[in-house]
Protein backbone atom coordinates (compact mmCIF):
# COMPACT_ATOMS: atom_id res chain seq x y z
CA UNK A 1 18.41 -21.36 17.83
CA UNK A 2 16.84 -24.04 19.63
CA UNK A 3 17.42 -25.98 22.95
CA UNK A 4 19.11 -28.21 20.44
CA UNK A 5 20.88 -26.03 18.80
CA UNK A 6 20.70 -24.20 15.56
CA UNK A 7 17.72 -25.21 12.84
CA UNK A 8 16.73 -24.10 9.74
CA UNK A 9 13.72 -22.55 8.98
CA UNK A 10 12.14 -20.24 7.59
CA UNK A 11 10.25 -17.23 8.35
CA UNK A 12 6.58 -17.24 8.46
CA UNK A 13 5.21 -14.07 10.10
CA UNK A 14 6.26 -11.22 11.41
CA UNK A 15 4.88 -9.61 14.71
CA UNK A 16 3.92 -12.82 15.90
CA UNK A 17 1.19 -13.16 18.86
CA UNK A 18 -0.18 -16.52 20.70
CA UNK A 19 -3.68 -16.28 21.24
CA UNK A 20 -2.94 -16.26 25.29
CA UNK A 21 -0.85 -13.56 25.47
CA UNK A 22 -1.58 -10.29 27.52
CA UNK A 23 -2.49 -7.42 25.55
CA UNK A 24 0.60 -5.22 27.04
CA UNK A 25 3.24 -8.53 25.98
CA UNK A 26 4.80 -7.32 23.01
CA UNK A 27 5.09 -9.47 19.60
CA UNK A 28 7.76 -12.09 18.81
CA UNK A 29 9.71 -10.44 16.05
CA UNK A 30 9.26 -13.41 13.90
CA UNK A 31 7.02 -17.01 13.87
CA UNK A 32 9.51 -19.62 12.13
CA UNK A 33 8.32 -22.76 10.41
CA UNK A 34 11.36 -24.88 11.11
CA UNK A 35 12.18 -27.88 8.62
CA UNK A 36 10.41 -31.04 10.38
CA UNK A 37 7.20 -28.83 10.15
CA UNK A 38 6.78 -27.25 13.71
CA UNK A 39 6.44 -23.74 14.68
CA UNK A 40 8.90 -22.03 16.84
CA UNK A 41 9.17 -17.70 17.75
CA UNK A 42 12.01 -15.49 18.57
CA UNK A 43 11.03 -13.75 21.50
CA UNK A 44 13.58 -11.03 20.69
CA UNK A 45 15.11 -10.17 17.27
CA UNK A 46 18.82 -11.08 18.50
CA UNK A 47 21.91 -12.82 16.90
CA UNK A 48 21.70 -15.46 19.21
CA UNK A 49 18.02 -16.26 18.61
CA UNK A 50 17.66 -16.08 14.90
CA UNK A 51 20.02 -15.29 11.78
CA UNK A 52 20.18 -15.60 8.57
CA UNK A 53 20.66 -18.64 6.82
CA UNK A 54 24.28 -19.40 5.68
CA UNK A 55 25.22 -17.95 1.90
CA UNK A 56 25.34 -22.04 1.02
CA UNK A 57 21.48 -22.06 1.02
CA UNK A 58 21.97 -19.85 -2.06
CA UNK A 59 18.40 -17.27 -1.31
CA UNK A 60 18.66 -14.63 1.51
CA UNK A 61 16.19 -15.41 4.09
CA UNK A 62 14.60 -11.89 3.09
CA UNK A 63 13.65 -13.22 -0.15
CA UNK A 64 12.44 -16.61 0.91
CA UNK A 65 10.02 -14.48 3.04
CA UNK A 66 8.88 -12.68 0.50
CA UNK A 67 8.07 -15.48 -2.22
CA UNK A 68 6.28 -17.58 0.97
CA UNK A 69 4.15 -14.54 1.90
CA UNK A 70 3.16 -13.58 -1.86
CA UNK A 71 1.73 -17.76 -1.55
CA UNK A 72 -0.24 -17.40 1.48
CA UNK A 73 -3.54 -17.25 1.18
CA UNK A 74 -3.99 -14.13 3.34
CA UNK A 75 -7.99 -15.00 4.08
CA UNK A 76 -7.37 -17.74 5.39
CA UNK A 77 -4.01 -16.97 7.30
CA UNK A 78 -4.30 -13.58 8.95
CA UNK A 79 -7.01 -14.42 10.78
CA UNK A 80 -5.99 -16.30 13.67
CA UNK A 81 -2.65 -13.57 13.26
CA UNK A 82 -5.74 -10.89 13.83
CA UNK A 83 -5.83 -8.31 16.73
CA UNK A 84 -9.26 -8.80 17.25
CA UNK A 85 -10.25 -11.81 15.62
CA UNK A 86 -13.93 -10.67 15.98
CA UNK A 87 -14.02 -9.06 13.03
CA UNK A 88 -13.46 -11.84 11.35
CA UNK A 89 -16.45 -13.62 12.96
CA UNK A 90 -19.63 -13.67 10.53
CA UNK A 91 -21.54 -14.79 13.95
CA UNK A 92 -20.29 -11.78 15.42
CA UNK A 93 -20.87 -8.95 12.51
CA UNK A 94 -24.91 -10.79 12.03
CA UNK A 95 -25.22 -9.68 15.72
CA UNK A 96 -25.37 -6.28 14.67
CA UNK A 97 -23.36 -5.26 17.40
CA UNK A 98 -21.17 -2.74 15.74
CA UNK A 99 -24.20 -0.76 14.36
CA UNK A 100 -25.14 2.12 16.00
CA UNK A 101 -28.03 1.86 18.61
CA UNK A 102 -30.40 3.79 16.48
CA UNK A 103 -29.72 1.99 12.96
CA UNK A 104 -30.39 -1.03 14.95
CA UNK A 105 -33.80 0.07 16.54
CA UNK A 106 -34.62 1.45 12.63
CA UNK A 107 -33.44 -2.32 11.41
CA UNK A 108 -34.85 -4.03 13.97
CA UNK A 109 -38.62 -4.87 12.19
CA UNK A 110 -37.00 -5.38 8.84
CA UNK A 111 -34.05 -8.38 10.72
CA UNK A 112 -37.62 -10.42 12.15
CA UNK A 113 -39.33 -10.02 8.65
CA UNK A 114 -36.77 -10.38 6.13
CA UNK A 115 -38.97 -7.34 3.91
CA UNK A 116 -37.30 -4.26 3.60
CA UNK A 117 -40.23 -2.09 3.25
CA UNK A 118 -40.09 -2.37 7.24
CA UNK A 119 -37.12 -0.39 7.76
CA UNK A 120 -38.00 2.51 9.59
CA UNK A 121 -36.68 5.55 7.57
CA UNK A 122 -37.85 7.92 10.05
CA UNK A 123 -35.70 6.49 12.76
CA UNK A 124 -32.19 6.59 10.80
CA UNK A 125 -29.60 8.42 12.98
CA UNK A 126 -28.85 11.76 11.63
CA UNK A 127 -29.90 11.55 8.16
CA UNK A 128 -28.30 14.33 6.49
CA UNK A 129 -28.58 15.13 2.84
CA UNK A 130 -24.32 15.55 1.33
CA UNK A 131 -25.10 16.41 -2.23
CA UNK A 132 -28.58 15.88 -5.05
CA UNK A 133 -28.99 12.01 -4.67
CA UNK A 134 -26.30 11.21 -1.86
CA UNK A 135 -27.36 10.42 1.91
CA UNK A 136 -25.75 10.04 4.74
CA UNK A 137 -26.70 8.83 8.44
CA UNK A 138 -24.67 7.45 11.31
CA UNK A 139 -23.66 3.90 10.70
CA UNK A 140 -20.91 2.21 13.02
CA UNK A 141 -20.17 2.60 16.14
CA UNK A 142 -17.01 4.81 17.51
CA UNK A 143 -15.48 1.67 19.31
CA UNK A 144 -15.72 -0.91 16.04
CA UNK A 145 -14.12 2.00 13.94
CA UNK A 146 -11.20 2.31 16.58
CA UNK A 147 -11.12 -1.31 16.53
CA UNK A 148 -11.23 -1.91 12.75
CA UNK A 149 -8.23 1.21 12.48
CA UNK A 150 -6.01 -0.69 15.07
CA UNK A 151 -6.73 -3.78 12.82
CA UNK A 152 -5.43 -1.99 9.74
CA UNK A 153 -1.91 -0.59 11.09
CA UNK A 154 -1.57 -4.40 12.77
CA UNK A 155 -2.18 -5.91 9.35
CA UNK A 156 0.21 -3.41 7.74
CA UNK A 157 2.89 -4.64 10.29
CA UNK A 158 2.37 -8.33 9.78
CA UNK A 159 4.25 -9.12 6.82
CA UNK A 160 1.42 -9.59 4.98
CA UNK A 161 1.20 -8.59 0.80
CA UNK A 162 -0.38 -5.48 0.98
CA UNK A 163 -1.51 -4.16 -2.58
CA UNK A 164 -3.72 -1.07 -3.36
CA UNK A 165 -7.54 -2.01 -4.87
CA UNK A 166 -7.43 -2.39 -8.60
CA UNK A 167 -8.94 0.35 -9.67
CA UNK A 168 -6.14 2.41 -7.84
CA UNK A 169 -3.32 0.65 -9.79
CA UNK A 170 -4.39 2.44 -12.67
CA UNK A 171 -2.38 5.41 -11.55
């Protein structure tokens, strides 16, 4: 529903966030692409808001959702959708930022050179040895792994496909 009344539309994504919201504002239910091309949200998932299109449109508004989503091209949709649309940044990951401070400082010769023989071994943070063959030293930092978790349960509320790896459809 409109200021102008009732429009169709269709459903585009689900737990919908402008850029310029405060963190503590909740999502908009749903982000509608109405017919004439424009994007409207329901603030609030409520009869008078948004409903279902009529049985004369023939396919349940459920189902329309689902064949757009399985279209979008998730890379290049989600995003701008993102909760922290830095970690979609390559500028951002280059800086090196989410590395822990050591790993950088044991990086730091072999970033200027570009030759990998100047990687400081010695200097890797907590090096320990898991198993013949396998090591294992500290890597990211605490706050990009809380960051990149939130960013995982935000994409699994979305609406977006979400399918397991290939090699775990095999199952």
């Amino acid at each position: 529903n409109t200021d102008r009344g009732w429009k169709e539309g269709s459903v585009v994504a689900l737990n919908y966030r402008e850029d310029d919201w405060p963190p503590d504002r909740p999502s908009a239910p749903y982000q509608v692409r109405l017919r004439d091309g424009s994007l409207v949200f329901a603030p609030r998932h409520a009869p008078e808001l948004i409903r279902p299109a009529t049985e004369e449109s023939g396919v349940p508004w459920h189902v329309r959702l689902a064949r757009e989503m399985s279209k979008a091209d998730v890379k290049d949709r989600y995003p701008s959708m993102a909760l922290h649309k830095e970690l979609f940044d390559p500028a951002v990951a280059s800086e090196g930022r989410w590395l822990v401070p050591a790993l950088q400082g044991a990086l730091a010769a072999w970033r200027e050179s570009g030759d990998a023989s100047q990687i400081d071994v010695a200097a890797l943070p907590d090096v320990k040895l898991e198993a013949p063959g396998v090591v294992s030293f500290d890597c990211l930092t605490h706050a990009f792994c809380d960051m990149l978790l939130a960013e995982a349960r935000h994409y699994q509320e979305s609406g977006f496909p979400q399918r397991a790896p290939n090699s775990m459809n095999n199952y």
